[in-house]
N, C-alpha and C. Protein backbone atom coordinates (compact mmCIF):
# COMPACT_ATOMS: atom_id res chain seq x y z
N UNK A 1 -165.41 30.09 37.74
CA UNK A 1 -165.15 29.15 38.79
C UNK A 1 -166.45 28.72 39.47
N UNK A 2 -166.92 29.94 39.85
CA UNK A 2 -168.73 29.17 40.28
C UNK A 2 -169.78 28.36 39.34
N UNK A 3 -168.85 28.84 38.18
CA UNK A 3 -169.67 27.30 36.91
C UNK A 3 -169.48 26.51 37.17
N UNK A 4 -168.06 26.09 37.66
CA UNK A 4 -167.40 24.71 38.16
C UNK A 4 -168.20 24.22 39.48
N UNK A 5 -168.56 25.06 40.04
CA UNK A 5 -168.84 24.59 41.38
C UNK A 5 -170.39 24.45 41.88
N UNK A 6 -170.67 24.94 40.84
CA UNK A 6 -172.11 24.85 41.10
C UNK A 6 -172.97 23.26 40.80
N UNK A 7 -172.62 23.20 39.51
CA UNK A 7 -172.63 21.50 39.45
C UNK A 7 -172.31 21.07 40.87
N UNK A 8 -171.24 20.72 40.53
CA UNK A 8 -170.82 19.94 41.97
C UNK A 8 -171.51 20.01 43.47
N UNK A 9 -172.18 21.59 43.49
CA UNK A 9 -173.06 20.96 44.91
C UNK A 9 -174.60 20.89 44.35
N UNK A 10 -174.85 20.87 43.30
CA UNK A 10 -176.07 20.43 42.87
C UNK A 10 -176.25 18.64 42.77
N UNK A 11 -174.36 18.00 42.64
CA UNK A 11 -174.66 16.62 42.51
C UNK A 11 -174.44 16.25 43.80
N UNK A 12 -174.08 17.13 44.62
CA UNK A 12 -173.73 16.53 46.02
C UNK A 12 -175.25 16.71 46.65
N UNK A 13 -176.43 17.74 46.44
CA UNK A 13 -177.43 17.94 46.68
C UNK A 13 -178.44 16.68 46.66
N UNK A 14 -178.30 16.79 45.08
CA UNK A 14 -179.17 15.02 44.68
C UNK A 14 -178.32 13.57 45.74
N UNK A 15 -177.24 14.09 45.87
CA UNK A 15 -176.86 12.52 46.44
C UNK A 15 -177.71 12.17 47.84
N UNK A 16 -177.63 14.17 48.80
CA UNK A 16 -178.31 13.75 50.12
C UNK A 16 -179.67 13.44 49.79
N UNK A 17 -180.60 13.93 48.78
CA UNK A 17 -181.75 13.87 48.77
C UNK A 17 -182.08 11.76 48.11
N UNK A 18 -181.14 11.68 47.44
CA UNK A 18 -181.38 10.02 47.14
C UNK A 18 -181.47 8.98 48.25
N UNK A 19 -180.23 9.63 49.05
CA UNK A 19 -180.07 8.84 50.55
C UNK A 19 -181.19 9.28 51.38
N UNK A 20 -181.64 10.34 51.41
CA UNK A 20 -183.28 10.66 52.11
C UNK A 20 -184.18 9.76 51.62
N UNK A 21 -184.23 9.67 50.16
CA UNK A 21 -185.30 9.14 49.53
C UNK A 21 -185.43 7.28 49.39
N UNK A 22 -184.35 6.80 50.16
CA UNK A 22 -184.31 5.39 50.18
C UNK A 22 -185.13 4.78 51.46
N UNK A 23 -185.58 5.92 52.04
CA UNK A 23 -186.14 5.58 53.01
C UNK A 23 -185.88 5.55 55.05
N UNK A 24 -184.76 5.66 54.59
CA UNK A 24 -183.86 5.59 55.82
C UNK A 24 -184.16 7.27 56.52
N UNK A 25 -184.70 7.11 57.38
CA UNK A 25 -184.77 8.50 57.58
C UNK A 25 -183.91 8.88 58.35
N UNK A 26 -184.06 10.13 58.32
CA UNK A 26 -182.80 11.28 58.73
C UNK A 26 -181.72 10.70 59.33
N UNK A 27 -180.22 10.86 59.03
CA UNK A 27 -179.61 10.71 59.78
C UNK A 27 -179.12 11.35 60.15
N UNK A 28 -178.09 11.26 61.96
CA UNK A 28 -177.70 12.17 62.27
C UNK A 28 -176.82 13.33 61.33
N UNK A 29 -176.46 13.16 60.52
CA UNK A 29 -175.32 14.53 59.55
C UNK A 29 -176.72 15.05 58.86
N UNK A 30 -177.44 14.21 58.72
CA UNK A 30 -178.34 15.37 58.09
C UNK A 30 -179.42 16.30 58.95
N UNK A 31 -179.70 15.67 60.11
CA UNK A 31 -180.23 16.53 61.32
C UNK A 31 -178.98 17.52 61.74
N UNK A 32 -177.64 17.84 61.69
CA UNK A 32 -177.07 18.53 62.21
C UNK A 32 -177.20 19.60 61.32
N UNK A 33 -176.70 19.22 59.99
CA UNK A 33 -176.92 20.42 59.34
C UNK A 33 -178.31 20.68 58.71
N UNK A 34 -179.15 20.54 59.19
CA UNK A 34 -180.67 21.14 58.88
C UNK A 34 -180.90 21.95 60.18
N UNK A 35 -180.00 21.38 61.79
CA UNK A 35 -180.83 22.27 62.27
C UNK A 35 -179.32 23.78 62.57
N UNK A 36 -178.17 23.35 62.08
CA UNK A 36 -177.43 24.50 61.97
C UNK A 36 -177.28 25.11 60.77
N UNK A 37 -178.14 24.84 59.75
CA UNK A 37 -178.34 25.55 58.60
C UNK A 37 -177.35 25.36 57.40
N UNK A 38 -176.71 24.04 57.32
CA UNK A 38 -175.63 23.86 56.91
C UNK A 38 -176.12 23.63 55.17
N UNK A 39 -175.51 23.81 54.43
CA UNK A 39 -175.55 23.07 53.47
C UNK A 39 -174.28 22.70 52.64
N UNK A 40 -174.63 21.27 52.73
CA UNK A 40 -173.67 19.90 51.84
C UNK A 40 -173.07 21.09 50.75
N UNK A 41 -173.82 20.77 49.86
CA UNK A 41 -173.05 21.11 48.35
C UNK A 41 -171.85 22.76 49.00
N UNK A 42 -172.97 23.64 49.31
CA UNK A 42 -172.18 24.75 49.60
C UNK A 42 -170.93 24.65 50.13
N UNK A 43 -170.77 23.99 51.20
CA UNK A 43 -169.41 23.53 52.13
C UNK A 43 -168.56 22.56 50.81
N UNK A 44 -169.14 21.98 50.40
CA UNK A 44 -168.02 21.14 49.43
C UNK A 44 -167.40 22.72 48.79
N UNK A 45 -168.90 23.15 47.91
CA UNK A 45 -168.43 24.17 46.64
C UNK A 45 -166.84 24.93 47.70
N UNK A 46 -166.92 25.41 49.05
CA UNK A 46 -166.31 25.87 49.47
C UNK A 46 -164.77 25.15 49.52
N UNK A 47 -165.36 24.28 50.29
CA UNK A 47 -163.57 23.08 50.19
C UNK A 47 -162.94 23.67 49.38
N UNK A 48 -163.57 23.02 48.01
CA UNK A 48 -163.00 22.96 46.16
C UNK A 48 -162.29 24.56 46.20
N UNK A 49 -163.13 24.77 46.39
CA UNK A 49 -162.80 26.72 46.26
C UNK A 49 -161.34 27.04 46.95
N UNK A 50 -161.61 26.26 48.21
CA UNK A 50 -160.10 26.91 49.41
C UNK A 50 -159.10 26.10 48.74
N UNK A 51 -159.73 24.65 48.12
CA UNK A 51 -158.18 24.05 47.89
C UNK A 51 -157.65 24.47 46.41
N UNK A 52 -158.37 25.12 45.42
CA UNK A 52 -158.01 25.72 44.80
C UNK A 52 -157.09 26.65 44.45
N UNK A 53 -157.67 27.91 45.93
CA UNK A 53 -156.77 28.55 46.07
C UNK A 53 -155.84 28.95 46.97
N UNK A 54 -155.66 27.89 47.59
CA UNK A 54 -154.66 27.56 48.62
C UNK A 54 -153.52 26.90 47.71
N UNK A 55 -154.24 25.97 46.78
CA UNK A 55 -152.93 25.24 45.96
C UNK A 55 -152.39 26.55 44.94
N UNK A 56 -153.48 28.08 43.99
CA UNK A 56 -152.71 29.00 43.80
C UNK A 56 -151.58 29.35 44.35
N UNK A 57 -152.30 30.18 45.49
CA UNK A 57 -151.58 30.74 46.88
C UNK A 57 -150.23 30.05 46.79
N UNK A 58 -150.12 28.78 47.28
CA UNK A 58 -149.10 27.71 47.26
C UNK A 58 -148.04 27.82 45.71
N UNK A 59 -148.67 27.43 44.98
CA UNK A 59 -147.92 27.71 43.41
C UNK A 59 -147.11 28.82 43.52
N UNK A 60 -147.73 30.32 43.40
CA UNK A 60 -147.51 31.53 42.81
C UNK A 60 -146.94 32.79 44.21
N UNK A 61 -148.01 32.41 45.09
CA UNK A 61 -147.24 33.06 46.19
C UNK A 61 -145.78 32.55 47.14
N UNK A 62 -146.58 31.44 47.97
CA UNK A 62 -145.98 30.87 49.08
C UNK A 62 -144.42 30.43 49.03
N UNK A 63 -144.66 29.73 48.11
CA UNK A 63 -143.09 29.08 47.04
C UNK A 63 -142.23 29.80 46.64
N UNK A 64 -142.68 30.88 46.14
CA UNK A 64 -141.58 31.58 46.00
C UNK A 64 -141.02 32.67 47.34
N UNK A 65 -142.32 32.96 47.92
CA UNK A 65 -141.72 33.80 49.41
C UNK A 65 -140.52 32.83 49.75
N UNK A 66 -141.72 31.45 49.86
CA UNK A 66 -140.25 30.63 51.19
C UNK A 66 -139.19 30.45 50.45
N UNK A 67 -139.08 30.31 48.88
CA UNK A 67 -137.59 30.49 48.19
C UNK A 67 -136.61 31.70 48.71
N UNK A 68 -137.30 32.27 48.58
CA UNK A 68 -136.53 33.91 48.56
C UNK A 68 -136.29 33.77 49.97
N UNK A 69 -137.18 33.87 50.74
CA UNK A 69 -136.67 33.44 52.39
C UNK A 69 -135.38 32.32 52.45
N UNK A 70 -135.77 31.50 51.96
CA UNK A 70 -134.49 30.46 51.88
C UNK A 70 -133.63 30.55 51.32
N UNK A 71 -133.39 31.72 49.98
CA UNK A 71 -132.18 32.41 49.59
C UNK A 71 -131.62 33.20 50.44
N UNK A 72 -132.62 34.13 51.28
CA UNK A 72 -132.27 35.09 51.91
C UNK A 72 -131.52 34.33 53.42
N UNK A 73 -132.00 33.08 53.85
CA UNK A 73 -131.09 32.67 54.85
C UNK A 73 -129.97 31.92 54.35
N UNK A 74 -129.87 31.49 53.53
CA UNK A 74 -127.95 30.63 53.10
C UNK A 74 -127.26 31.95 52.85
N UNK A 75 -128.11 33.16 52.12
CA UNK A 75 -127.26 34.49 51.99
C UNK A 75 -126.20 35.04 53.69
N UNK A 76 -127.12 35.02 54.37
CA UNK A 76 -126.97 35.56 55.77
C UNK A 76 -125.95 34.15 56.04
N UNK A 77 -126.19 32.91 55.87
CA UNK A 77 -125.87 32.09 56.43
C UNK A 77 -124.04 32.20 56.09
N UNK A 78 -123.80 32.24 54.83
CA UNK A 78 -122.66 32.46 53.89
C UNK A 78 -122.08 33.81 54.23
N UNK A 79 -122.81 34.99 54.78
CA UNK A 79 -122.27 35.82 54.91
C UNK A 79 -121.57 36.01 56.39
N UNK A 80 -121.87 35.30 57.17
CA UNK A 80 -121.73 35.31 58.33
C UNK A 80 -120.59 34.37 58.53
N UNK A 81 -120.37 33.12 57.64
CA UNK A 81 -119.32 31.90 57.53
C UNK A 81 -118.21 32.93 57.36
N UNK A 82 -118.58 33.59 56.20
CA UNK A 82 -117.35 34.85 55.07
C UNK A 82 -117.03 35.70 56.36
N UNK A 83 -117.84 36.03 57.56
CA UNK A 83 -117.30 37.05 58.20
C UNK A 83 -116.56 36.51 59.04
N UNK A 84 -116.72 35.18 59.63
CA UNK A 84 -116.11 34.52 60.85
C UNK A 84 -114.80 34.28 60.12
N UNK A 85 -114.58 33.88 58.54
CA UNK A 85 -113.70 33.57 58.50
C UNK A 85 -112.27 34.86 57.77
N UNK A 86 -113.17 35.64 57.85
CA UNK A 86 -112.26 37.09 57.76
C UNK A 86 -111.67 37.36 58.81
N UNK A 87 -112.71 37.23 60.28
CA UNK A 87 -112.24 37.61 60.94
C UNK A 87 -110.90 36.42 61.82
N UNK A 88 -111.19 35.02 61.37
CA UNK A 88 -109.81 34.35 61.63
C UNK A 88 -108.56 35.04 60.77
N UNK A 89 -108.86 35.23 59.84
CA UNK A 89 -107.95 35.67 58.42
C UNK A 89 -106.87 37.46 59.03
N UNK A 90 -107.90 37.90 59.44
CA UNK A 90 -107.49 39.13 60.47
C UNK A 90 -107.02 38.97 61.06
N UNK A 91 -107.41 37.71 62.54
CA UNK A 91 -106.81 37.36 63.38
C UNK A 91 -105.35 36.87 63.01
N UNK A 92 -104.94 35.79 62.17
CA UNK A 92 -103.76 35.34 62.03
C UNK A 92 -102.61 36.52 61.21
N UNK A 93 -103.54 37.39 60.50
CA UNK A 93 -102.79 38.70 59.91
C UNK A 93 -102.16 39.96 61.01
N UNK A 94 -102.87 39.81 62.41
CA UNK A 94 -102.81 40.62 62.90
C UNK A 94 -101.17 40.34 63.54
N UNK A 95 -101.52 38.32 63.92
CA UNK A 95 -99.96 37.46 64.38
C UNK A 95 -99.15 37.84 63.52
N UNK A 96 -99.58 37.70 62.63
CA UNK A 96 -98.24 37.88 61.76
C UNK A 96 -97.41 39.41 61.91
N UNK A 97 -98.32 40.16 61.91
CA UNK A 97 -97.90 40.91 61.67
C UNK A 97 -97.02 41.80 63.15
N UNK A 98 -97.67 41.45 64.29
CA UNK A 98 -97.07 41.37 65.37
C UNK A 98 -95.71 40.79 65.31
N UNK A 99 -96.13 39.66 64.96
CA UNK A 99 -94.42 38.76 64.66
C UNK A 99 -93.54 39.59 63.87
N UNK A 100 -93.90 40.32 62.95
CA UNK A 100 -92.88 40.78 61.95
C UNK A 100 -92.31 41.81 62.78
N UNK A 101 -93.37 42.46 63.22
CA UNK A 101 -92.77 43.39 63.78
C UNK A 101 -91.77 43.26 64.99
N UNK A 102 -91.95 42.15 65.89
CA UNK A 102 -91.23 41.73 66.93
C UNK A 102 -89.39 41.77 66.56
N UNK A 103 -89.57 40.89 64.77
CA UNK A 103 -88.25 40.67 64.21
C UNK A 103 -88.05 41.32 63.83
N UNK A 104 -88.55 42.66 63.29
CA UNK A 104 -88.18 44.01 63.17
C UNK A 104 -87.26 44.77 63.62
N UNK A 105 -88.07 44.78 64.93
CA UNK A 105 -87.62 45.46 66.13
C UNK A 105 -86.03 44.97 66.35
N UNK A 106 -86.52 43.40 66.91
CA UNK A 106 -85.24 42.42 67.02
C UNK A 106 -83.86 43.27 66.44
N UNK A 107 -84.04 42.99 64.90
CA UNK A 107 -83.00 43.07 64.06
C UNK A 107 -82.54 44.48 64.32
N UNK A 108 -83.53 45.64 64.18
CA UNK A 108 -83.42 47.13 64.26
C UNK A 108 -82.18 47.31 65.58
N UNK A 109 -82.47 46.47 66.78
CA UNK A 109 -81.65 46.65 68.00
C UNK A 109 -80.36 46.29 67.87
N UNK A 110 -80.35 45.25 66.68
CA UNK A 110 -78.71 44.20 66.96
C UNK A 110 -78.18 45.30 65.84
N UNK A 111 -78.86 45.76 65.13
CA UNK A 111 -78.00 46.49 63.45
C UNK A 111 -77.51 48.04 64.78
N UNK A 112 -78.83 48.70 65.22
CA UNK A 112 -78.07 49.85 66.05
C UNK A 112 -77.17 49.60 67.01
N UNK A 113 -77.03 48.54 67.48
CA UNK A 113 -75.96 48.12 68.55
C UNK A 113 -74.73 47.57 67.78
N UNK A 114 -74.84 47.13 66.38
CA UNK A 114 -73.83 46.60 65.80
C UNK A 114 -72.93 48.46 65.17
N UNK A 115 -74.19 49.22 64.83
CA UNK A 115 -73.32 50.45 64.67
C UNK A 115 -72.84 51.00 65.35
N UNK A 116 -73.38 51.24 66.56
CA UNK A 116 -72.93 51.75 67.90
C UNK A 116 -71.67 51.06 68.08
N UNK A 117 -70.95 49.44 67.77
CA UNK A 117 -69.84 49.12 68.13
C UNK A 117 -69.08 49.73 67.61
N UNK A 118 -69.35 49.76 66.08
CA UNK A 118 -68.73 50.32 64.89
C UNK A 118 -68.44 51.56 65.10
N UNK A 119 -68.99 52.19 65.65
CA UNK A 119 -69.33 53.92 65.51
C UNK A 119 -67.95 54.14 67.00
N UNK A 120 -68.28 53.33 67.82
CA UNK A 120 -66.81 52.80 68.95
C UNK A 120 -65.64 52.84 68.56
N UNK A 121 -65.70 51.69 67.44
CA UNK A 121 -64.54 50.80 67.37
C UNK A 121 -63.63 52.41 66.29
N UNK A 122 -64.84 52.72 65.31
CA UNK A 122 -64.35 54.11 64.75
C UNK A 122 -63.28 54.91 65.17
N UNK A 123 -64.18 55.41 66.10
CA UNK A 123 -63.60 56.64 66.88
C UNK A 123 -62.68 56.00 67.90
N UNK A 124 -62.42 55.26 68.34
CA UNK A 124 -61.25 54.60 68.99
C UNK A 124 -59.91 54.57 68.42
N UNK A 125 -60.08 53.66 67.31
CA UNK A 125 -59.15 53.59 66.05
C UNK A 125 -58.77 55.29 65.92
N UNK A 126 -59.47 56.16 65.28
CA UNK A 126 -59.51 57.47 64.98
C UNK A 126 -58.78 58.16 66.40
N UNK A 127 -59.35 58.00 67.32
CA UNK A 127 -58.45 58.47 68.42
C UNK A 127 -57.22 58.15 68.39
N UNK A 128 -56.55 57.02 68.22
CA UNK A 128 -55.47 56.19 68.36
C UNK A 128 -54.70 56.94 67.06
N UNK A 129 -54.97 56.98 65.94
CA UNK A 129 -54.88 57.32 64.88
C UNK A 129 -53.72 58.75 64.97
N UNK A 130 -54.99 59.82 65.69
CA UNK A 130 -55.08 61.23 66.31
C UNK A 130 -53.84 61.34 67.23
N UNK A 131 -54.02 60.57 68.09
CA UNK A 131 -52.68 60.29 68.97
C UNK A 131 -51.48 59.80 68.67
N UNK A 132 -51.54 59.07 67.61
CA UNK A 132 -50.20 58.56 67.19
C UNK A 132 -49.41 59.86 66.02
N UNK A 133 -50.75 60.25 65.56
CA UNK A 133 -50.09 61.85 64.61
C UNK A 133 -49.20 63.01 65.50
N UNK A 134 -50.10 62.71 66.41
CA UNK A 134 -49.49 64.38 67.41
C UNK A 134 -48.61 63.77 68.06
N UNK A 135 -48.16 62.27 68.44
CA UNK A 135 -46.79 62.23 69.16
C UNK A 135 -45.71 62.21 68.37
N UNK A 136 -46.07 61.74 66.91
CA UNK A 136 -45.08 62.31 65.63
C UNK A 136 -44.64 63.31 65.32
N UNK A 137 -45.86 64.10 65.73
CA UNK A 137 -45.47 65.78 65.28
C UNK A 137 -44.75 65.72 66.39
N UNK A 138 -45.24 65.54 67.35
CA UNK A 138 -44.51 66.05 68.48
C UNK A 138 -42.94 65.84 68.93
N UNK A 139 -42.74 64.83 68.32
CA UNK A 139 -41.18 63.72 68.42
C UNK A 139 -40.62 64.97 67.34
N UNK A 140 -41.35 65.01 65.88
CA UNK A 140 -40.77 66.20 64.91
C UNK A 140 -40.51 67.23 65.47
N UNK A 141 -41.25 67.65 65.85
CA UNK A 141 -40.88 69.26 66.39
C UNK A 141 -39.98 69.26 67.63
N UNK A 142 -39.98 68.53 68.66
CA UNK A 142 -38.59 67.98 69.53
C UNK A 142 -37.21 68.37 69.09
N UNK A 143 -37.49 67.26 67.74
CA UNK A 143 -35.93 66.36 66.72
C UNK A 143 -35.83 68.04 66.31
N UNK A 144 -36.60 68.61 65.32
CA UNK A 144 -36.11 70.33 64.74
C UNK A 144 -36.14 71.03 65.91
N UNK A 145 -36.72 71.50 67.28
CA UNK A 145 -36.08 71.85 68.16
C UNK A 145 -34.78 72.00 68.61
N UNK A 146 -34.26 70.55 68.92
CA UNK A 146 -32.76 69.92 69.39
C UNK A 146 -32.43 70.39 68.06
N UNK A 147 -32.43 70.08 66.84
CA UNK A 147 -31.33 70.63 65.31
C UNK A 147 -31.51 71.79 65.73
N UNK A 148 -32.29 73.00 65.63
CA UNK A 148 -32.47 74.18 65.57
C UNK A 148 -31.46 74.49 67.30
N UNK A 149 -31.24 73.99 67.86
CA UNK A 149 -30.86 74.77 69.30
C UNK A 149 -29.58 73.96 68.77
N UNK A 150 -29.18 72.78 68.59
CA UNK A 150 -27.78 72.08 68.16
C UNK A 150 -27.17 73.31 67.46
N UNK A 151 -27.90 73.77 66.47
CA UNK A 151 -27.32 74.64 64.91
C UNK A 151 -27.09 76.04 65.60
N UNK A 152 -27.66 76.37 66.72
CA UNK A 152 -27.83 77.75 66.64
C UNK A 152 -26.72 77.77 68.23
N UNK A 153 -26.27 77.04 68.86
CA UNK A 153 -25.15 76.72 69.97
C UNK A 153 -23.73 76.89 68.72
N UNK A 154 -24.11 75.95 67.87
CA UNK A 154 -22.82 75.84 66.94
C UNK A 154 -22.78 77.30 66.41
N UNK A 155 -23.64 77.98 65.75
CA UNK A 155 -23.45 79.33 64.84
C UNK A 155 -23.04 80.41 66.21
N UNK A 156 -23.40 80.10 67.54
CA UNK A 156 -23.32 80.97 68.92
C UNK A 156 -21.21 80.67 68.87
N UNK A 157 -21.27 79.22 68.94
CA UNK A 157 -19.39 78.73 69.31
C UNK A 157 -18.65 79.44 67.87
N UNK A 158 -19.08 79.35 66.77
CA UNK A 158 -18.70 80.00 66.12
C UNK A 158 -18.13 81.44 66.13
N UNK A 159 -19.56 82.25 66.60
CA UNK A 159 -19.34 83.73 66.15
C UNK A 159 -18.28 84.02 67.32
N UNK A 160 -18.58 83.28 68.82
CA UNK A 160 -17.95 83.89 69.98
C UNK A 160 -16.29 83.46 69.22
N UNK A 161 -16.20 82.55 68.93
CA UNK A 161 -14.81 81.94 68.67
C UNK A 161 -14.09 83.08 67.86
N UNK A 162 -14.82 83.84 66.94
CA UNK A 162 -14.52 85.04 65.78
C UNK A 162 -14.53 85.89 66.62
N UNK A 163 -15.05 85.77 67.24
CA UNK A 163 -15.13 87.16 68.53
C UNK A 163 -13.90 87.24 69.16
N UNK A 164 -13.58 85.94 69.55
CA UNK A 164 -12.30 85.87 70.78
C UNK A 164 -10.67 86.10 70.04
N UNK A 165 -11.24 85.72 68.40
CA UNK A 165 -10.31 85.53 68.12
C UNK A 165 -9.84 87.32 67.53
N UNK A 166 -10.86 87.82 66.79
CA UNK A 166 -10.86 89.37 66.52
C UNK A 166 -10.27 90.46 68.21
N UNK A 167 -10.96 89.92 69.24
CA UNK A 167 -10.66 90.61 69.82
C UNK A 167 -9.28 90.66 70.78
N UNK A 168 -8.74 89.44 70.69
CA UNK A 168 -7.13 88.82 70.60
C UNK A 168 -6.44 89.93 69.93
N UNK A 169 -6.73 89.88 68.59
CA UNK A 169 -6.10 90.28 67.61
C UNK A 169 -6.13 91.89 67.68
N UNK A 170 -6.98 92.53 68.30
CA UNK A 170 -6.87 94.15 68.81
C UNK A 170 -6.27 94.24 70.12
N UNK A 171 -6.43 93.02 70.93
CA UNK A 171 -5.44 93.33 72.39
C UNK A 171 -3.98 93.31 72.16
N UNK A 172 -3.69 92.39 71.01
CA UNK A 172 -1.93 92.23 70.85
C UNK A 172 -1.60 93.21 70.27
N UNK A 173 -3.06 93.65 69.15
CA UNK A 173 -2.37 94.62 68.16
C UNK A 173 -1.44 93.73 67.32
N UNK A 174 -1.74 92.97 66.92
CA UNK A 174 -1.05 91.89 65.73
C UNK A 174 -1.86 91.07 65.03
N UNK A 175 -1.12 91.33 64.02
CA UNK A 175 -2.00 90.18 63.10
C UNK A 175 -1.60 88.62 63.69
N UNK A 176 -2.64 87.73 63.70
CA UNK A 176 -2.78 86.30 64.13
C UNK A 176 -2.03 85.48 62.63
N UNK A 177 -1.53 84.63 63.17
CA UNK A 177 -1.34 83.57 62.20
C UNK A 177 -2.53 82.51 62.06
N UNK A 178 -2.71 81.61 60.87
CA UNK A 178 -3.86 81.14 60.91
C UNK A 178 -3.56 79.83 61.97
N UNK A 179 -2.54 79.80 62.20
CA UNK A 179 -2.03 78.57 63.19
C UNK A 179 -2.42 79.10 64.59
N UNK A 180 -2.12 80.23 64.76
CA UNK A 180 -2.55 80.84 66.42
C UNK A 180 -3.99 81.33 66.24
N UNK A 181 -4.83 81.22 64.98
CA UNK A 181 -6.34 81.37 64.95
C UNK A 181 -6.59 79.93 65.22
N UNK A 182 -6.49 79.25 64.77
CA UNK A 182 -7.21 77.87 64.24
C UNK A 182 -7.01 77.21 66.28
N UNK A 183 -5.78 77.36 66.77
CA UNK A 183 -5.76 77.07 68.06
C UNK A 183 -6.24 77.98 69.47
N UNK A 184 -6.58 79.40 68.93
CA UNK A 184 -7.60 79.78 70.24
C UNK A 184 -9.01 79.80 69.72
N UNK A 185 -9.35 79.52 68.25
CA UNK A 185 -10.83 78.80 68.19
C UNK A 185 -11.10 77.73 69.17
N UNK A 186 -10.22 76.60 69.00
CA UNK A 186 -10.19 75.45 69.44
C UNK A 186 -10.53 75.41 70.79
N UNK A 187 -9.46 76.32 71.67
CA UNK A 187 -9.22 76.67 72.79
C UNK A 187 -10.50 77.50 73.21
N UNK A 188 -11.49 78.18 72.32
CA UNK A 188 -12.36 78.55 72.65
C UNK A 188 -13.68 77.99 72.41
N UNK A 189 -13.84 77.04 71.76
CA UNK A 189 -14.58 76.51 71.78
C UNK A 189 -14.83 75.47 72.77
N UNK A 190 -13.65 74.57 73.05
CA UNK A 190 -13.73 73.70 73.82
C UNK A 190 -14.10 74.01 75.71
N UNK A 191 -14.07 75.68 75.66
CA UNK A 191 -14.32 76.13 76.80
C UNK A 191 -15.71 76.37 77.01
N UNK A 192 -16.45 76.88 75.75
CA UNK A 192 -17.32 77.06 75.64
C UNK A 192 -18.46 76.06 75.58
N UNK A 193 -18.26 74.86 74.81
CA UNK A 193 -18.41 73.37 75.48
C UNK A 193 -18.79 73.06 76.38
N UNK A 194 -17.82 73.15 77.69
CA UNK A 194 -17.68 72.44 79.02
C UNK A 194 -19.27 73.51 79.51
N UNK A 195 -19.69 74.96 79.01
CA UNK A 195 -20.56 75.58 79.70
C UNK A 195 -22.04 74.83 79.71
């Protein structure tokens, strides 16, 4: 690279010394840098040099940093869009899901209150049911009561009637005819009756 550049302030050298040599003396750029020690060619060779590798720099470094920087911000940029819009996505998931649950609930209250009628109307019925059995039994066992006390008055008019009539039959000391049995049965029963 200093092959390259060396020419170049050797022709920039000859140029100040031609413009010296026309006669024109010194001008001010060339009094400045003679008395700050400057030299032409060197400062060019330098330029050439920085823009060289500034345009490297630029190529191989810079370009790709600010790429990657500029990947690295649409990354962030995109990731941050993706998060805002998760977090709407959350947000309306969260409604929803509130909502479901609201009609959840809702329904959960009308179905337990609809069993609860049921579970009422059940055991109501079932009571009624319960009650109508035991006043049956109860009417039954009444009805065989009254037969059983009817049957057992009749087997009572009976035996007394055999009674009255046997013991007739040891007070006379005679045998009964079935005509004078059959009429103090009668006669005894019908007394027995009126009791």
């Amino acid at each position: 690279m200093t092959n390259f550049l060396l020419p170049l302030a050797q022709l920039s050298e000859h140029a100040v010394e031609t413009v010296a040599a026309h006669g024109e003396g010194p001008s001010a750029l060339t009094q400045i840098t003679e008395n700050f020690g400057i030299s032409v060619p060197l400062i060019l060779a330098q330029v050439v040099s920085f823009s060289i590798v500034a345009f490297i720099l630029w190529k191989f470094a810079f370009k790709p940093v600010l790429a990657t920087l500029d990947e690295r911000q649409h990354k962030i940029a995109d990731g941050l869009k993706y998060a805002e819009e998760m977090k709407a996505k959350l947000e309306a998931a969260q409604q929803q899901t509130a909502a479901q649950l609201k009609t959840a609930q809702v329904e959960a209250n009308k179905i337990i209150e609809e069993a609860r009628k049921a579970a009422k109307e059940l055991a109501d019925r079932e009571s009624a049911a319960a009650t109508e059995r035991a006043n049956g039994l109860i009417t039954k066992a009444q009805q065989a009561i009254q037969l059983e006390h009817q049957k057992m008055l009749a087997d009572a008019r009976t035996e007394i009637a055999r009674l009255v009539v046997a013991t007739t039959e040891r007070v006379l000391a005679k045998r009964l005819t079935d005509a004078d049995r059959a009429s103090y049965n009668e006669t005894a029963t019908r007394e027995l009756t009126s009791v």
